[in-house]
Each structure stands twice: as C-alpha cells, then as structure tokens.
Protein backbone atom coordinates (compact mmCIF):
# COMPACT_ATOMS: atom_id res chain seq x y z
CA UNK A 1 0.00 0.00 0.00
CA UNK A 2 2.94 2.27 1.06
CA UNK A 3 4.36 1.79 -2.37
CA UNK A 4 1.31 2.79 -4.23
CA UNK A 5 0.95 5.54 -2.53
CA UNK A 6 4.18 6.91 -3.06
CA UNK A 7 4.29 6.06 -6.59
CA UNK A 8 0.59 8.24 -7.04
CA UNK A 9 2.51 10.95 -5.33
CA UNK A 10 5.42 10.82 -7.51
CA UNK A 11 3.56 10.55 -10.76
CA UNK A 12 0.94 13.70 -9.85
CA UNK A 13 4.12 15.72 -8.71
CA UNK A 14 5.23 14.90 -12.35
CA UNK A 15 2.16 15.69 -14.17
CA UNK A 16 2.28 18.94 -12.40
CA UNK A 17 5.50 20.21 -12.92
CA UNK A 18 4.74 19.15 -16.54
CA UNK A 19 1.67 21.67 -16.45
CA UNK A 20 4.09 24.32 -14.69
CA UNK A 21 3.84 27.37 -16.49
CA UNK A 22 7.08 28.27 -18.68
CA UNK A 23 9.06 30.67 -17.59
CA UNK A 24 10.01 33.52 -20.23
CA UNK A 25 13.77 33.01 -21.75
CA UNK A 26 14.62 36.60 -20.61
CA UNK A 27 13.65 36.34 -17.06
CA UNK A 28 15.51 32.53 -16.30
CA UNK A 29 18.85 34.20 -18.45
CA UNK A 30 18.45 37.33 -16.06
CA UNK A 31 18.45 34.97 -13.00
CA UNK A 32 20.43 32.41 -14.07
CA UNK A 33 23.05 35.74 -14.89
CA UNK A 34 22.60 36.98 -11.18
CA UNK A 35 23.64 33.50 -9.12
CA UNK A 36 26.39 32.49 -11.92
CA UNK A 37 28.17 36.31 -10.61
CA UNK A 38 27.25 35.90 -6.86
CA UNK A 39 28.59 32.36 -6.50
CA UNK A 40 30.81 31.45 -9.51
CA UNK A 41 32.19 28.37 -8.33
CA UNK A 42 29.38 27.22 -5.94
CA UNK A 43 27.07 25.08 -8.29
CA UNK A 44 24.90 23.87 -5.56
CA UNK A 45 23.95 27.46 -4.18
CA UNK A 46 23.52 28.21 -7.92
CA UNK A 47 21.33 25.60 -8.28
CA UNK A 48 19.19 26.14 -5.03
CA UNK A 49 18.65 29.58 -5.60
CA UNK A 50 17.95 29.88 -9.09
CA UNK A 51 15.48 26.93 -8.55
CA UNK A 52 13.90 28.79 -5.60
CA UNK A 53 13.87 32.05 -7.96
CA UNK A 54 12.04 29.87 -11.02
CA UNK A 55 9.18 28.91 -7.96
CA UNK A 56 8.56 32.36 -6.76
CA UNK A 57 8.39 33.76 -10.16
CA UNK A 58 5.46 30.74 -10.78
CA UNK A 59 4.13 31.23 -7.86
CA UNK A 60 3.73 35.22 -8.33
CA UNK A 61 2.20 34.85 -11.90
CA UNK A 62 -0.51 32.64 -10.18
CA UNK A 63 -1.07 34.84 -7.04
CA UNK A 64 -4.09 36.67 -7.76
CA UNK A 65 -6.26 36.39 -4.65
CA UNK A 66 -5.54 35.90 -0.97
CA UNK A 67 -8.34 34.86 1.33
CA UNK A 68 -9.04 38.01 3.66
CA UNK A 69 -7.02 40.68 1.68
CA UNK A 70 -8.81 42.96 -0.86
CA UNK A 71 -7.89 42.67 -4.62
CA UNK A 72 -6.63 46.30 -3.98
CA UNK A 73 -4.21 45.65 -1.64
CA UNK A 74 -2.90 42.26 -2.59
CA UNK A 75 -2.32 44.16 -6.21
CA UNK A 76 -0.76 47.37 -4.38
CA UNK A 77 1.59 44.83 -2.76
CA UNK A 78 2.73 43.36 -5.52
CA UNK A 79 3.53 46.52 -7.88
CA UNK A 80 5.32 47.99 -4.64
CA UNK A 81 7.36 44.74 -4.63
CA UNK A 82 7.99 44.47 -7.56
CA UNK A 83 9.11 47.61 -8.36
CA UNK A 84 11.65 48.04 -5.30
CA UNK A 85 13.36 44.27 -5.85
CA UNK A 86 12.42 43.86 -9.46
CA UNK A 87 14.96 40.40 -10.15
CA UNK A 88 13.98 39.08 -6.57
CA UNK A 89 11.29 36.93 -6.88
CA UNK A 90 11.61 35.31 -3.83
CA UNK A 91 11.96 38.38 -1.87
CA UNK A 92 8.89 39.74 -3.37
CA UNK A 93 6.94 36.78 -2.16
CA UNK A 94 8.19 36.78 1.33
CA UNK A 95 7.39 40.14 1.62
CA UNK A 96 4.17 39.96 0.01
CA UNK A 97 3.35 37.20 2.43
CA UNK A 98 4.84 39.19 5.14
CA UNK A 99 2.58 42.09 4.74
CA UNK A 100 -0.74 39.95 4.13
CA UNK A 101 0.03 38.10 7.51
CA UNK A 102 0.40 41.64 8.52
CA UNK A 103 -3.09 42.91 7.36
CA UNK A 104 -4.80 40.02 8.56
CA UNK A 105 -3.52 39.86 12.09
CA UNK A 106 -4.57 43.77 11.94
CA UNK A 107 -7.94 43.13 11.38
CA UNK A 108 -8.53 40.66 13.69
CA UNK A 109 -5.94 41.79 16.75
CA UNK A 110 -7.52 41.97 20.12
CA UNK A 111 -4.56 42.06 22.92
CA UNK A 112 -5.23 41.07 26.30
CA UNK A 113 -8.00 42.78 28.82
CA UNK A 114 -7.01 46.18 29.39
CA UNK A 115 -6.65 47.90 26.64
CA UNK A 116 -9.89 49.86 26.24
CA UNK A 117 -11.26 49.76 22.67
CA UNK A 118 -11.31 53.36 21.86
CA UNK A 119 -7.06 53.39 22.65
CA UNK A 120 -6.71 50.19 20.40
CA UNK A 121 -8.66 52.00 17.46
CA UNK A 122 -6.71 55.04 17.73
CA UNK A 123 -3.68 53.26 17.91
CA UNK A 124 -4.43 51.51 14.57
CA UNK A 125 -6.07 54.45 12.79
CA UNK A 126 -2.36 56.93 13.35
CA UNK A 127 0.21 54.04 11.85
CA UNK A 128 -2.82 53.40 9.53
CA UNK A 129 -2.12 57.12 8.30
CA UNK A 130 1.68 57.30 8.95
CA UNK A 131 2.38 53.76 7.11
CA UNK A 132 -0.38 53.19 4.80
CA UNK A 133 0.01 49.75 2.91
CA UNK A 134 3.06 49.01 5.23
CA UNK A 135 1.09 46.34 7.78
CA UNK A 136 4.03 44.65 8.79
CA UNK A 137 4.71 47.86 10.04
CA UNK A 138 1.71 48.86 11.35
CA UNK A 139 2.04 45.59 13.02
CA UNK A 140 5.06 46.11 14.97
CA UNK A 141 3.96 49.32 16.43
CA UNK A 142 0.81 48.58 17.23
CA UNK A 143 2.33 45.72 19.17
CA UNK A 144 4.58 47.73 20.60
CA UNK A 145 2.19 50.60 21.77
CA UNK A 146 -0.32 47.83 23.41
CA UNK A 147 2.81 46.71 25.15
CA UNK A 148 3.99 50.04 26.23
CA UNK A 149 0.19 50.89 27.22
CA UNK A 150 -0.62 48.15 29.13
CA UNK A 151 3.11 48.32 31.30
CA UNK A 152 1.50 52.13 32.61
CA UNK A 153 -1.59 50.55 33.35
CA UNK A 154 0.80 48.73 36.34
C-alpha cells in the first residue's frame, strides 16, 4: 500500500510540474546571470537559488487572490514589490506574504483585557495614516504601543 501511494505521489508531482507554467527566456537568463556572478564556483547554491527564484516567479504569476485581503491591496503589494526588488522573486513573495500576515492579524488583533477599545482603534487608525500599505509595520507598532500601554496601566 505504502508503495502505491508513493508512486501516485510521484507521478501527480510529475504531471504537475509538466503543467508548470514556462518561464520567459529573458527572465531565467536574467536569473540564471545573477547567481552564476554571486557564487561562480558554488554550483549547488547556484542551483538552489535559481530553482527557488524559477518557484517564486510561478508562484507570483498565479497569485491573484488571498483569502481576507482585498484585490486592492494584494495588487498594491505586488507593484510595490515588484518595483523596489524587481529580479527578486523570492523576496517579493516573502514580503508579500509578510505584509498579508500583517493585514490580517490587523484586522482581527484583540490584545489582552485592558486595553480599552477606543485606545486600540486610535492606535491603529495613526500608523494606519503614517504607514499606509506598510502592515508589517503597522504591526510592529501597534504591538509595541499595546505593550507600552498596558506596562503604565501597572
């Protein structure tokens, strides 16, 4: 049974990397270009990081929705990324993910008892002014404020 099993799991991962969407000639040169000049003689970081590189580029053509963020800000996101690191797929998607985890954890952050509602919502509203579209920042202080807040309250 074991081996069955493992063979179906070998043979779909096959048919889907068969189905994987091409990669454009330019982009895997440009890549390819990057870890060849970073790590001449280390093959095996070569390969590992161009290989990562060729899966973050996939998986960014595909990423069109993320359940909980709006289309707008997903899309914001990614232009922003890919603007500021634009032969980094992999650091676009990390920070992409970064700042949905961000957004999401936002929305639905409640710290501990103590923190009176109207504080928390002010506290979110300012570093939703002073760092629009930057929720892992946003994040961070609001996490820090609560903190900070809550140690007067001793």
């Amino acid at each position: 049974m074991k081996k069955i099993t493992l063979f179906l799991v070998f043979l779909l991962m096959t048919v889907m990397s068969a189905f994987a969407e091409p990669l454009p000639d330019v982009v895997k040169q440009r890549i390819r270009e990057v870890y060849a000049h970073e790590y001449p003689d280390d093959y095996s970081m070569q390969k590992a990081l161009i290989d990562d590189q060729f899966e973050s580029y996939r998986f960014l053509q595909q990423w069109d929705s993320e359940t909980g963020i709006p289309q707008k800000v997903l899309l914001k996101e990614r232009d922003f990324y890919a603007q500021k690191y634009p032969d980094d797929y992999s650091m676009q998607k990390v920070l992409i993910q970064d700042q949905c985890d961000s957004y999401l954890f936002l929305l639905s952050y409640k710290p501990d008892s103590g923190v009176p509602h109207n504080v928390l919502t002010n506290i979110k509203q300012k570093y939703a002014k002073e760092y629009p579209y930057d929720f892992s920042m946003q994040k961070a202080l609001v996490e820090d404020q609560v903190k900070s807040y809550l140690e007067l309250q001793r």
